[in-house]
N, C-alpha and C. Protein backbone atom coordinates (compact mmCIF):
# COMPACT_ATOMS: atom_id res chain seq x y z
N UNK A 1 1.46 -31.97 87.13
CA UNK A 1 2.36 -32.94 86.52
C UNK A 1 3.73 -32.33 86.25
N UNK A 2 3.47 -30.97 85.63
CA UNK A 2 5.45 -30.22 85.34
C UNK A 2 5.73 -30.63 86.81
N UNK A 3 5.47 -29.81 87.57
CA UNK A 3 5.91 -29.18 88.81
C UNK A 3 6.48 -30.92 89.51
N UNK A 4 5.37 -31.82 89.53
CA UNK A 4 6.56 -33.26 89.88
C UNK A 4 7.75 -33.48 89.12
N UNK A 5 7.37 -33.58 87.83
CA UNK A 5 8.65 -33.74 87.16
C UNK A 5 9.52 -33.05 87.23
N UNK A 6 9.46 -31.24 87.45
CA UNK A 6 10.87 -30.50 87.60
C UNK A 6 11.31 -30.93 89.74
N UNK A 7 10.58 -31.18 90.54
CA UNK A 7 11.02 -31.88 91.25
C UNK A 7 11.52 -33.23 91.23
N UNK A 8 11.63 -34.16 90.61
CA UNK A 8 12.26 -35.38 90.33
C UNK A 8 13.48 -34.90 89.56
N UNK A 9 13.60 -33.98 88.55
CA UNK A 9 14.42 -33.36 88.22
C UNK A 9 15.79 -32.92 88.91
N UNK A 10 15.19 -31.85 89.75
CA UNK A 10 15.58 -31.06 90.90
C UNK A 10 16.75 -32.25 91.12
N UNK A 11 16.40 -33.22 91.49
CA UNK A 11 17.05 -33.91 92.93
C UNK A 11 17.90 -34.81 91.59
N UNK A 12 18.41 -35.10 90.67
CA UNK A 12 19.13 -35.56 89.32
C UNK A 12 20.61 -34.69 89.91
N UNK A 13 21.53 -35.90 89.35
CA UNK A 13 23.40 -35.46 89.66
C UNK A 13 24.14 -35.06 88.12
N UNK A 14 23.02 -35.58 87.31
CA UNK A 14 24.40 -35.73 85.87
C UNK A 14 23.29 -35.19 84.98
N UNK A 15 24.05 -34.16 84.16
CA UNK A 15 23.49 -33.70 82.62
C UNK A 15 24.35 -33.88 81.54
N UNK A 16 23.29 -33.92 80.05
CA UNK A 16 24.55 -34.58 78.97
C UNK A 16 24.67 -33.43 78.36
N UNK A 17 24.08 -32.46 78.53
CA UNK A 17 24.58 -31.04 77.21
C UNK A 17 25.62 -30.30 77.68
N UNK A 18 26.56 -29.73 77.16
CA UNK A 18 27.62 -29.09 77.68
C UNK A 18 27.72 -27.10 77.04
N UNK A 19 26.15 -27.18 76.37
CA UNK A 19 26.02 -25.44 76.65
C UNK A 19 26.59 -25.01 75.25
N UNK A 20 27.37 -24.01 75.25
CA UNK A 20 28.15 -23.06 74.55
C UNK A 20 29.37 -23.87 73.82
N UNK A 21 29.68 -25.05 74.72
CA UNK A 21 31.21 -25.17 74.78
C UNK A 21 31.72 -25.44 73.34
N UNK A 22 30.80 -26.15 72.56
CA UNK A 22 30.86 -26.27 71.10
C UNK A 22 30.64 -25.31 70.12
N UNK A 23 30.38 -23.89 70.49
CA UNK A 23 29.81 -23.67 68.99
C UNK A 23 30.78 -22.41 68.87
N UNK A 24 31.86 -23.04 69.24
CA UNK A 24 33.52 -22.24 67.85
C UNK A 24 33.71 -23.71 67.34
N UNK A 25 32.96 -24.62 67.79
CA UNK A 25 33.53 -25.89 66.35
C UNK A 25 33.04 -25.49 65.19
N UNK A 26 32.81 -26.89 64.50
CA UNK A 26 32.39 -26.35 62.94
C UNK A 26 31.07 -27.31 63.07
N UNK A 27 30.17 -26.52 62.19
CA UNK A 27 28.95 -26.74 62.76
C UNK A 27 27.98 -27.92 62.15
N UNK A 28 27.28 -28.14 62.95
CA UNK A 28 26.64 -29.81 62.81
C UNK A 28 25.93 -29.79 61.85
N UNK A 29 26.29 -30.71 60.60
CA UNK A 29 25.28 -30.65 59.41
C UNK A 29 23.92 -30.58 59.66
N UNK A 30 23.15 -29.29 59.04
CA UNK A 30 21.55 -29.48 58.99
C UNK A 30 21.14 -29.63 57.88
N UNK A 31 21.60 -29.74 56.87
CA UNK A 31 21.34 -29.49 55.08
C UNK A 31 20.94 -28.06 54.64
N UNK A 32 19.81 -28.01 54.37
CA UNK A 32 19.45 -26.53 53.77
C UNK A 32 18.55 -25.47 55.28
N UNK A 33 19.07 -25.78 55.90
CA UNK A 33 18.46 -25.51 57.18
C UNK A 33 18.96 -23.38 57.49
N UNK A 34 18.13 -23.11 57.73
CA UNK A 34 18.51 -21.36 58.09
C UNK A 34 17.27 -20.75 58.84
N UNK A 35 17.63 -20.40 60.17
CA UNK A 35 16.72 -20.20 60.72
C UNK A 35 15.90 -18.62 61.01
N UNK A 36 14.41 -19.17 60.46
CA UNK A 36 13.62 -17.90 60.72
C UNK A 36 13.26 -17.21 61.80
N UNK A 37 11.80 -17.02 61.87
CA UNK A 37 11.71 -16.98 63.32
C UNK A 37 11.77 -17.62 64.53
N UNK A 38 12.13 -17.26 65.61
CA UNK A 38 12.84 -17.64 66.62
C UNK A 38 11.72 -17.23 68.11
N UNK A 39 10.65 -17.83 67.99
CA UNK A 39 9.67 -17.52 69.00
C UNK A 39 9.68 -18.54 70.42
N UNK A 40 9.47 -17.63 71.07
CA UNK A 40 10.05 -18.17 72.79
C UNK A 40 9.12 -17.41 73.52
N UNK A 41 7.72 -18.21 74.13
CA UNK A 41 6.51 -18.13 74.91
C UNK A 41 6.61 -18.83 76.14
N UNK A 42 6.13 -18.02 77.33
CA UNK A 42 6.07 -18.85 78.54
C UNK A 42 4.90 -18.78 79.17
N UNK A 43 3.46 -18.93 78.21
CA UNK A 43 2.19 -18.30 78.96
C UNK A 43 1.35 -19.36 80.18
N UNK A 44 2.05 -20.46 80.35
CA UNK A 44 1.75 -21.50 81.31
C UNK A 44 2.97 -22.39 82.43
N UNK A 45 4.10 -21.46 82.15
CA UNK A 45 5.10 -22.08 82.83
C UNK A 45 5.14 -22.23 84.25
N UNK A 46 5.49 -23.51 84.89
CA UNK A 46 5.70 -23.74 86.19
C UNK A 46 6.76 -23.64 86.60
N UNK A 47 7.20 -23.87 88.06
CA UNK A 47 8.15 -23.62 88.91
C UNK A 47 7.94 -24.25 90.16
N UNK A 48 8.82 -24.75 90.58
CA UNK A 48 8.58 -25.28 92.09
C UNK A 48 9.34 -24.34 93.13
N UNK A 49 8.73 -23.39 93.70
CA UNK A 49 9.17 -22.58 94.72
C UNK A 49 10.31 -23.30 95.77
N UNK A 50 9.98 -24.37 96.19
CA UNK A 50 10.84 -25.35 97.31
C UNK A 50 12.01 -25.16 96.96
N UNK A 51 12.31 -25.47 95.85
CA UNK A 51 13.81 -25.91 95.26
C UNK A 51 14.29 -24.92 94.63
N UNK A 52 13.63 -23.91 93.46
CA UNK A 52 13.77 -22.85 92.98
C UNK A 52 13.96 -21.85 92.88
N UNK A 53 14.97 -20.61 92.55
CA UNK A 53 14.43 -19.51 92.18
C UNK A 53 13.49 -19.02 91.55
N UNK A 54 13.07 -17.64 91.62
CA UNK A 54 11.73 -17.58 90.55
C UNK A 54 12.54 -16.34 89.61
N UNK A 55 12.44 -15.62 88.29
CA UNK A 55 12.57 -15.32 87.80
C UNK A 55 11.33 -14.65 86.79
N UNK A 56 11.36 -13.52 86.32
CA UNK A 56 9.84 -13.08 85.01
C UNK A 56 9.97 -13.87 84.07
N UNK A 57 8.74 -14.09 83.48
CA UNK A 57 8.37 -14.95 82.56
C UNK A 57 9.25 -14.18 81.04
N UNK A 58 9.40 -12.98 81.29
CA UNK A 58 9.92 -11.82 80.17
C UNK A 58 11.53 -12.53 80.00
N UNK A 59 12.60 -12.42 81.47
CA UNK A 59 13.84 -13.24 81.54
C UNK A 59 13.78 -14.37 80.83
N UNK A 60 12.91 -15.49 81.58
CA UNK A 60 12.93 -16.62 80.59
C UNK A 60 13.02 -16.44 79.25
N UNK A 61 11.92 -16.30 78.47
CA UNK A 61 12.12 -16.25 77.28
C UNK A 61 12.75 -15.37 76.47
N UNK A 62 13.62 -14.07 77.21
CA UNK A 62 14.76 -13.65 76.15
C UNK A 62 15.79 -14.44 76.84
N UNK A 63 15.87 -14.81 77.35
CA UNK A 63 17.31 -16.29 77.89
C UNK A 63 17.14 -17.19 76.65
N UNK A 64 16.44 -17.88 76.44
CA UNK A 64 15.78 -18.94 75.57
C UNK A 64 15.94 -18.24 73.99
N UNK A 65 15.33 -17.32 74.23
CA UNK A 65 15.45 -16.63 72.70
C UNK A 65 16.80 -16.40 72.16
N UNK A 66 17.44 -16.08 73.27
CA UNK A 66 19.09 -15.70 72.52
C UNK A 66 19.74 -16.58 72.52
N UNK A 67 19.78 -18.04 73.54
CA UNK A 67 20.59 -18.87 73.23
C UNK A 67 20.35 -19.66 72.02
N UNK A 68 19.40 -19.46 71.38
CA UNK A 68 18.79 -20.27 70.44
C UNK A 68 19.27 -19.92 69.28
N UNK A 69 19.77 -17.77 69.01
CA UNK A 69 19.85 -17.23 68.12
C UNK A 69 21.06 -18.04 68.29
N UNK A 70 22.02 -17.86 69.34
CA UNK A 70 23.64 -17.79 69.11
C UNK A 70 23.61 -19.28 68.14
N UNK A 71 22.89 -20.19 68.79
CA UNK A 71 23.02 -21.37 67.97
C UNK A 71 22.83 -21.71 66.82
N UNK A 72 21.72 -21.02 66.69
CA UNK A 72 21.02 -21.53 65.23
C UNK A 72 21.29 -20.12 64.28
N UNK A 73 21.89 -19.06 64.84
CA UNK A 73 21.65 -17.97 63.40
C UNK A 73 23.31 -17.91 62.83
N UNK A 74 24.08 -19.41 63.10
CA UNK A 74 25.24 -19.69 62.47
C UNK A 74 24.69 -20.38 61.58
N UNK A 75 23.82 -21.09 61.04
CA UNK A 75 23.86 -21.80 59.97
C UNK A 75 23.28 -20.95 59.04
N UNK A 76 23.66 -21.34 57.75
CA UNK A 76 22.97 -20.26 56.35
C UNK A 76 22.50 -21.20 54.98
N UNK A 77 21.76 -21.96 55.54
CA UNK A 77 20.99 -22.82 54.61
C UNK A 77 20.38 -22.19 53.72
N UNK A 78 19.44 -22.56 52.40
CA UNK A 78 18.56 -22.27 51.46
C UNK A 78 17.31 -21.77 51.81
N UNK A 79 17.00 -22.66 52.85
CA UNK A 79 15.50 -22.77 53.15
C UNK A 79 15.22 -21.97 54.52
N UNK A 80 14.18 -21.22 55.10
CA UNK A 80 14.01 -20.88 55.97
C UNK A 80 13.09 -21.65 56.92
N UNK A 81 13.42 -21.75 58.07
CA UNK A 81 11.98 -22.75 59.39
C UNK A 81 12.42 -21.92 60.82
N UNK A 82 11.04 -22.07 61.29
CA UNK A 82 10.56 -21.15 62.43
C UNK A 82 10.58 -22.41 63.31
N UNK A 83 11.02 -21.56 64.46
CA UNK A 83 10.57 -22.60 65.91
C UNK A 83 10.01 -21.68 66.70
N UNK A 84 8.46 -22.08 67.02
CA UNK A 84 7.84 -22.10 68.34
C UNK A 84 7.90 -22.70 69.13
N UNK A 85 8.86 -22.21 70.37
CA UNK A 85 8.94 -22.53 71.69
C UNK A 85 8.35 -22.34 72.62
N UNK A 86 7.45 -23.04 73.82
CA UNK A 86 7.09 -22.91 74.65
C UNK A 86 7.91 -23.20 76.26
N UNK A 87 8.24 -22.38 77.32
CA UNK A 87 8.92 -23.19 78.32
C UNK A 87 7.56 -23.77 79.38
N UNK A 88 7.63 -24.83 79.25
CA UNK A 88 6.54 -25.77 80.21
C UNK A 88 7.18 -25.26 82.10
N UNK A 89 8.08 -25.26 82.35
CA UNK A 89 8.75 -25.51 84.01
C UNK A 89 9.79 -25.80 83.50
N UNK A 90 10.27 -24.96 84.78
CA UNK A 90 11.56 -24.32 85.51
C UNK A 90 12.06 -24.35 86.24
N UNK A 91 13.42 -24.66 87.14
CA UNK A 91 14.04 -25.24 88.04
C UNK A 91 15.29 -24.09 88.18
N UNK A 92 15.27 -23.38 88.88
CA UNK A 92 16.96 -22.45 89.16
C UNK A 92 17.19 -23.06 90.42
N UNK A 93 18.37 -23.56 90.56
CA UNK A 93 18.31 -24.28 91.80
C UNK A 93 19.08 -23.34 92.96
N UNK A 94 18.39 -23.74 94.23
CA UNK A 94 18.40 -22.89 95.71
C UNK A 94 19.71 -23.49 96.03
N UNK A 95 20.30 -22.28 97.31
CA UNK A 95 21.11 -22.93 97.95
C UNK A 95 20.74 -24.59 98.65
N UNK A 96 21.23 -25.63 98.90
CA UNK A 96 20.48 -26.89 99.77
C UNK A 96 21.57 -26.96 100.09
N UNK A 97 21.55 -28.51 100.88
CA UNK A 97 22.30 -29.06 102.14
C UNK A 97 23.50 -29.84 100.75
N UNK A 98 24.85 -29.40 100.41
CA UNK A 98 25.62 -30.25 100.08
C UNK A 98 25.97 -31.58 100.69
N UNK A 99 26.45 -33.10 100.13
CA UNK A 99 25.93 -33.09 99.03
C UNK A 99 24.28 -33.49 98.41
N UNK A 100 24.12 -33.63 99.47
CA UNK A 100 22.78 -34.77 99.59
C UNK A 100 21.62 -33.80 98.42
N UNK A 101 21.46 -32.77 99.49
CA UNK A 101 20.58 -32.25 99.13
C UNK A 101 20.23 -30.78 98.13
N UNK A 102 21.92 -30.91 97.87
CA UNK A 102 21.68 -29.24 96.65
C UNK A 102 20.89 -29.75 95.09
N UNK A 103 20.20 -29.43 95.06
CA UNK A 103 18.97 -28.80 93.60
C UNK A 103 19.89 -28.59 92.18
N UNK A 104 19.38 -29.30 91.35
CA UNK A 104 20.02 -28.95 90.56
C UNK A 104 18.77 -28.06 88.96
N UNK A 105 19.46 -27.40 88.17
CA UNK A 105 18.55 -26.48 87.42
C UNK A 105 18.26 -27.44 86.49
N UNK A 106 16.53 -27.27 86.35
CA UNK A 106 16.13 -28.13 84.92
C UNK A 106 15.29 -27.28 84.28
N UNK A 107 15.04 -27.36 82.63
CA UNK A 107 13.76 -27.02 81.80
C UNK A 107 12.85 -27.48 80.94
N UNK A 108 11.79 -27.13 80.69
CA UNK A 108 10.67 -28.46 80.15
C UNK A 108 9.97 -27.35 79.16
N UNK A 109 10.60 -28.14 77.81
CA UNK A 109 9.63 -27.03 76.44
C UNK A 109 9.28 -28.07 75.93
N UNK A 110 8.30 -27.24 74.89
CA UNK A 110 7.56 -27.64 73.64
C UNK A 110 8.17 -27.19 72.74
N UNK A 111 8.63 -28.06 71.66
CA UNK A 111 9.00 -27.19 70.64
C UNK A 111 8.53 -27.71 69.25
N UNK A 112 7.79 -26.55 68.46
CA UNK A 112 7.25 -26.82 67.27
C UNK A 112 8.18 -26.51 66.19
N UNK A 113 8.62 -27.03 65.15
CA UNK A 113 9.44 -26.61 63.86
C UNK A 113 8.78 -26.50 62.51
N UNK A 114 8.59 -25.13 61.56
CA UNK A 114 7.96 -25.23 60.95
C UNK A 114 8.43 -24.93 59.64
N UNK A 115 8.36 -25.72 58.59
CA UNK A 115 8.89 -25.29 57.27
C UNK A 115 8.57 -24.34 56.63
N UNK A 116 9.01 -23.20 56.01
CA UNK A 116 8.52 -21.45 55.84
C UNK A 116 7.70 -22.06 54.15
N UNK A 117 8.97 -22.50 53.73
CA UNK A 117 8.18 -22.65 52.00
C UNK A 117 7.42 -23.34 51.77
N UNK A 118 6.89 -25.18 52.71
CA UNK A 118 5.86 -25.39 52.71
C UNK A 118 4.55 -24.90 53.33
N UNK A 119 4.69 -24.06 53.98
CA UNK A 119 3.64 -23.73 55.05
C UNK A 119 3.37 -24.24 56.19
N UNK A 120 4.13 -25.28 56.71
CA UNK A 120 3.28 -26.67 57.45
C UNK A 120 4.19 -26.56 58.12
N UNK A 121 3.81 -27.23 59.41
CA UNK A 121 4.31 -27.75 60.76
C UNK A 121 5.56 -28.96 60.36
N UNK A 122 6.04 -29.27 60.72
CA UNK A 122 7.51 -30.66 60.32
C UNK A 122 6.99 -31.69 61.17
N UNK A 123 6.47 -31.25 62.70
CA UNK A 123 6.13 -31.89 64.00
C UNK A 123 4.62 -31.65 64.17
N UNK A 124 3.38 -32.98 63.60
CA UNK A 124 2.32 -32.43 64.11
C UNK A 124 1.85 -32.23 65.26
N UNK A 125 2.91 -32.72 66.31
CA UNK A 125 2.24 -32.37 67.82
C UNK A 125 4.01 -31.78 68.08
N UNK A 126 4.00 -31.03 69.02
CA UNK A 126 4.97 -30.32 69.69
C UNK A 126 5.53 -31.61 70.20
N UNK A 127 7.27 -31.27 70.24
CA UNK A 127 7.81 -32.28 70.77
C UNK A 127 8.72 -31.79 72.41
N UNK A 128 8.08 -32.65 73.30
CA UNK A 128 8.69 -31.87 74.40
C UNK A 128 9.95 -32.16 74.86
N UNK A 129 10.86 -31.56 74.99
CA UNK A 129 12.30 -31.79 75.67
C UNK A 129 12.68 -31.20 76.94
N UNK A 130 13.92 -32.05 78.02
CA UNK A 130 13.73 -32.13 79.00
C UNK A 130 15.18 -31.72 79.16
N UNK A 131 15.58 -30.77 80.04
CA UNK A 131 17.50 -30.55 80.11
C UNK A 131 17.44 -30.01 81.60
N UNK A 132 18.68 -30.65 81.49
CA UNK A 132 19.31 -30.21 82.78
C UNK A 132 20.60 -29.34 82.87
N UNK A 133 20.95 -28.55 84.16
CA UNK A 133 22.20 -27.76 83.74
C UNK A 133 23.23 -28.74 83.57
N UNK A 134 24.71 -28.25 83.38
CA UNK A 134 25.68 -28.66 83.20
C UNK A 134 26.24 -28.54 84.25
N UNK A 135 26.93 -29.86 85.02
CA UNK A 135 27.70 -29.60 86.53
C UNK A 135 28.89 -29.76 86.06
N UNK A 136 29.93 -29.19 86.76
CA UNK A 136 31.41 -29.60 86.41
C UNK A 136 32.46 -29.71 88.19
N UNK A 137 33.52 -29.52 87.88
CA UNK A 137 34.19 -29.49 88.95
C UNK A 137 33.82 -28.19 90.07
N UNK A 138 33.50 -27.13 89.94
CA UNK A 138 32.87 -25.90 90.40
C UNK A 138 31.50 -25.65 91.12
N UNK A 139 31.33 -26.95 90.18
CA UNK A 139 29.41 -26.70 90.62
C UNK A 139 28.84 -28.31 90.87
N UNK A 140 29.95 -28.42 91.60
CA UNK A 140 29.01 -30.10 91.67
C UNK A 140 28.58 -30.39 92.92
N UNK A 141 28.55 -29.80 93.66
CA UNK A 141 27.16 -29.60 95.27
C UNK A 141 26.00 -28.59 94.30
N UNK A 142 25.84 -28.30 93.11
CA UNK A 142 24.69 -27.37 92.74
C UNK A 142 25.14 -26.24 92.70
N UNK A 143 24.63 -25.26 91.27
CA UNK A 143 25.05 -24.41 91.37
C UNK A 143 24.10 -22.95 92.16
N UNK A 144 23.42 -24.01 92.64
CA UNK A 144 22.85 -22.55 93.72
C UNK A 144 23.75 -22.00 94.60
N UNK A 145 24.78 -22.69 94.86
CA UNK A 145 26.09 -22.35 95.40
C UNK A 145 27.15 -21.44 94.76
N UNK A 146 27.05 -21.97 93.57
CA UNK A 146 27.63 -21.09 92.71
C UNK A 146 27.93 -20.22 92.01
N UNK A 147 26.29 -20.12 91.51
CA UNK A 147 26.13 -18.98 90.22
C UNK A 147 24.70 -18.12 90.85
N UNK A 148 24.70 -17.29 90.61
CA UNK A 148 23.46 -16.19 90.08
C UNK A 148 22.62 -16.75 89.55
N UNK A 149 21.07 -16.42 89.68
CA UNK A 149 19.94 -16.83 88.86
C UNK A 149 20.03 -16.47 87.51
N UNK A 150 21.10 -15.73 87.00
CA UNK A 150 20.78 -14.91 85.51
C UNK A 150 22.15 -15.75 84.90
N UNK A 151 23.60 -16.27 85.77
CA UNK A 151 24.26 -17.10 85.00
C UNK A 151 23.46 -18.75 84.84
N UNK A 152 23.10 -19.01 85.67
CA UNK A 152 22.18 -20.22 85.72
C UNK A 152 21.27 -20.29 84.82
N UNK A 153 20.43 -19.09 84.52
CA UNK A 153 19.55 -19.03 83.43
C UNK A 153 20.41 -19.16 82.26
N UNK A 154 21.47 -18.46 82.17
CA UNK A 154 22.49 -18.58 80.45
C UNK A 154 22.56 -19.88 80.56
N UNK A 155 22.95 -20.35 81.53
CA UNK A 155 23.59 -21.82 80.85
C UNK A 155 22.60 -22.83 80.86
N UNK A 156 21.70 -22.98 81.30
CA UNK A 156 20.41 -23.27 81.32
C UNK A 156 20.37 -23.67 79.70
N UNK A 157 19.98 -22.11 79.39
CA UNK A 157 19.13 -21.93 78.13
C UNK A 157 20.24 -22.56 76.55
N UNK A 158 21.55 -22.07 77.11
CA UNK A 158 22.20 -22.94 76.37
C UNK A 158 22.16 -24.05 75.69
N UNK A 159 22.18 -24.95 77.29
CA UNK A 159 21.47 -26.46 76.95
C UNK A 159 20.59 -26.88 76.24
N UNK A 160 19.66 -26.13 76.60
CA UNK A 160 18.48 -26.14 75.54
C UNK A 160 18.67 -25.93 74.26
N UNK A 161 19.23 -24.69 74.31
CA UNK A 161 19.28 -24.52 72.70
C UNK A 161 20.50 -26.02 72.21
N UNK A 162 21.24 -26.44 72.48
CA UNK A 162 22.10 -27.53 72.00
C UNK A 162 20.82 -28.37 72.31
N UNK A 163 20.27 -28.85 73.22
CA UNK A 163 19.49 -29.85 72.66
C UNK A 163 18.33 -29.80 71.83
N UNK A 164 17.83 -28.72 71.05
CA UNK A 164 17.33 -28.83 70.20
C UNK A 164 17.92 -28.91 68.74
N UNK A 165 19.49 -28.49 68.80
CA UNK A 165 19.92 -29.26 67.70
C UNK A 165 20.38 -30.47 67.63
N UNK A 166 20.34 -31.27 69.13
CA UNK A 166 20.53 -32.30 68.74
C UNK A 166 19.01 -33.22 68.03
N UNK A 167 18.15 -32.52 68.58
CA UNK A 167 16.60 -32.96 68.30
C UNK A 167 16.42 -32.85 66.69
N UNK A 168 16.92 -31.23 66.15
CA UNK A 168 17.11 -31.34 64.43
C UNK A 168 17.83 -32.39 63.96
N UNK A 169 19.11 -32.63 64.37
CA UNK A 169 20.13 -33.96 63.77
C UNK A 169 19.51 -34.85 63.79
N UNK A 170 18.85 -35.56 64.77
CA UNK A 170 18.44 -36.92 64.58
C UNK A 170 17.09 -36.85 63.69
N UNK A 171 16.05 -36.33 63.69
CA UNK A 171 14.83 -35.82 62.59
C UNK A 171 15.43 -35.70 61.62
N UNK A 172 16.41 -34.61 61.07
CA UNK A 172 16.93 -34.89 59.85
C UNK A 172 17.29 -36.22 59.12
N UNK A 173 18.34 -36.80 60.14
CA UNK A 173 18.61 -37.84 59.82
C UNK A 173 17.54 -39.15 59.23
N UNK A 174 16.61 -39.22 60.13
CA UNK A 174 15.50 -40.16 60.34
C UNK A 174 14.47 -39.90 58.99
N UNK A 175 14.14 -38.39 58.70
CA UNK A 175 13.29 -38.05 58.08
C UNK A 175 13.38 -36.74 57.06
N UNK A 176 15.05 -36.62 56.98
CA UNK A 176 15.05 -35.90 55.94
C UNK A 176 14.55 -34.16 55.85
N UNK A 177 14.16 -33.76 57.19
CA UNK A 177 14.07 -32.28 57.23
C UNK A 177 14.44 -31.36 56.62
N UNK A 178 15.76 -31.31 56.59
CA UNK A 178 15.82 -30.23 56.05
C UNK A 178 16.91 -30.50 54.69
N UNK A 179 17.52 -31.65 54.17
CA UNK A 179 17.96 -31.72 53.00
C UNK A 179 16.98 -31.58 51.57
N UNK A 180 17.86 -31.18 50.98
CA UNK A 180 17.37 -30.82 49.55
C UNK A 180 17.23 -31.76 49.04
N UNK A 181 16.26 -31.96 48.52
CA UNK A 181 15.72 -33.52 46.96
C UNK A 181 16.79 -33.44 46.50
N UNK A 182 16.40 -34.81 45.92
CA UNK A 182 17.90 -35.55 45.07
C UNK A 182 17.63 -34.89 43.40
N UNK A 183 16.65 -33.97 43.35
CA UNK A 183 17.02 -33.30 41.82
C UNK A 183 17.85 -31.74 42.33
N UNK A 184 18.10 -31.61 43.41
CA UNK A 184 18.78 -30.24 43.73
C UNK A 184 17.80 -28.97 43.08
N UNK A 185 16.37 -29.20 43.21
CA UNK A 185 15.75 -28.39 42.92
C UNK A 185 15.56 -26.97 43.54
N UNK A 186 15.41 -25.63 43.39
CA UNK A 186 15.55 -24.45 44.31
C UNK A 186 14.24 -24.16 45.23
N UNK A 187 14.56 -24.14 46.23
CA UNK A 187 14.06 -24.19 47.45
C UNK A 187 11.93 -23.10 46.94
N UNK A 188 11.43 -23.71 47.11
CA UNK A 188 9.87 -23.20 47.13
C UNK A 188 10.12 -21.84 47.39
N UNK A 189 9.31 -20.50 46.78
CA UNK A 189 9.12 -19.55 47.46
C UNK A 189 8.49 -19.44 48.63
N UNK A 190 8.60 -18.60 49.75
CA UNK A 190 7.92 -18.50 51.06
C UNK A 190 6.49 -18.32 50.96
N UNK A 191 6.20 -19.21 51.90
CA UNK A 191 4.81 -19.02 52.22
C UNK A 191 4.19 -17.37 53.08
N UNK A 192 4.99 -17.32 54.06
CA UNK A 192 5.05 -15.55 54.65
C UNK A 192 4.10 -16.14 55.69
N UNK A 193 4.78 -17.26 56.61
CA UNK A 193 4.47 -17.63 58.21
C UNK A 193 4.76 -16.54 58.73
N UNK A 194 3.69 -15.99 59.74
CA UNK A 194 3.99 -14.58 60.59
C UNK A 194 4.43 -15.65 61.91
N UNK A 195 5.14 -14.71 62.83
CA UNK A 195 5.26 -15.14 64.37
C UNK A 195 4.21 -15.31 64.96
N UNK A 196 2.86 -14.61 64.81
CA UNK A 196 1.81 -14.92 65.89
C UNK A 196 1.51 -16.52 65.58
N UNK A 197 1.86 -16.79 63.89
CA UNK A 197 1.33 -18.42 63.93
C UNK A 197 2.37 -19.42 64.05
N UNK A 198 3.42 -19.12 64.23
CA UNK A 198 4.61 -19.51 64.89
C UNK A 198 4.28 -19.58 66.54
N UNK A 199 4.19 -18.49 66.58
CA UNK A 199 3.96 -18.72 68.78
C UNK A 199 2.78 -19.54 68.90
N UNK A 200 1.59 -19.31 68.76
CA UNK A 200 0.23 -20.51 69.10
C UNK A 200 0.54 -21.57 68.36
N UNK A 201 1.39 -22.29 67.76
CA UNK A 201 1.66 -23.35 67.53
C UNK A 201 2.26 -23.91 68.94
N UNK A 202 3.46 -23.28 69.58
CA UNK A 202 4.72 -23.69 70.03
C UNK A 202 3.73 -23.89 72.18
């Protein structure tokens, strides 16, 4: 099932995340939000060879892991929450036939968010998200033309990491994640979530 979907993927012209390009703005309200651990697992990830580069499962997830830090270890909230990440499939896209047929890069996670001072999961089932790279004037036959498997992976993982804050914004919004009660009470002491129960969540 990944492996169709990062091929239906594959063959996609337009992505909405734009990476890095935002974060010298000023940063997107999370409320008391500060992020703990930062776990990034790939023990089932696919790939479609056809269209793809392949890359170690080790690359992936310090790609993933750091774009996530750059993003998220700007905010300095009250409260601490862990994300377990899983990458489901992977897409680095091959040289192909411009324009018809150049590949474009996609990625498929799980991602679990977990509140440190309650103990508990935020998301009782992992929520999966779906990104694509960013094309611009440079890279719009694909950037298998363009870039390296390891710049493709940065900007890749970028995306990702922006779309999981866009995934916090709207949850917050909806359900209040990570703001503080309306008595401005001080944040619970930690529960002392280790990473191993952070990663088998994610």
């Amino acid at each position: 099932m990944i492996r169709r979907i990062l091929l239906l993927l594959a063959g996609l012209s337009l992505a909405a995340c734009t990476g890095a390009r935002d974060l010298d703005a000023p940063l997107v309200p999370l409320g008391d939000f500060s992020l703990g651990h930062n776990v990034v697992v790939a023990p089932k990830v696919q790939t479609t060879a056809t269209v793809s580069r392949e890359v170690p499962k080790e690359q992936l997830t310090e790609a993933l892991q750091t774009a996530i830090a750059e993003r998220f270890d700007r905010y300095e909230g009250a409260k601490d929450y862990h994300f377990g990440v899983s990458i489901e499939g992977y897409v680095l896209a091959k040289r192909g036939v411009p324009v018809v047929a150049a590949p474009k890069s996609a990625m498929i996670i799980r991602l679990t968010v977990w509140d440190d001072a309650k103990g508990v999961k935020l998301n009782d089932e992992p929520e999966q998200l779906t990104v694509l790279e960013t094309l611009d004037g440079a890279s719009i036959v694909g950037t298998g033309w363009s870039q390296s498997a390891e710049t493709q992976l940065l900007n890749l993982s970028r995306n990702v990491a922006q779309k999981i804050e866009d995934y916090l914004v709207k949850k917050n919004a909806e359900e209040g994640w990570f703001d503080r009660g309306a008595d401005n009470a001080a944040p619970a002491a930690s529960q002392g979530i280790d990473e191993s129960a952070v990663a088998e969540a994610g």
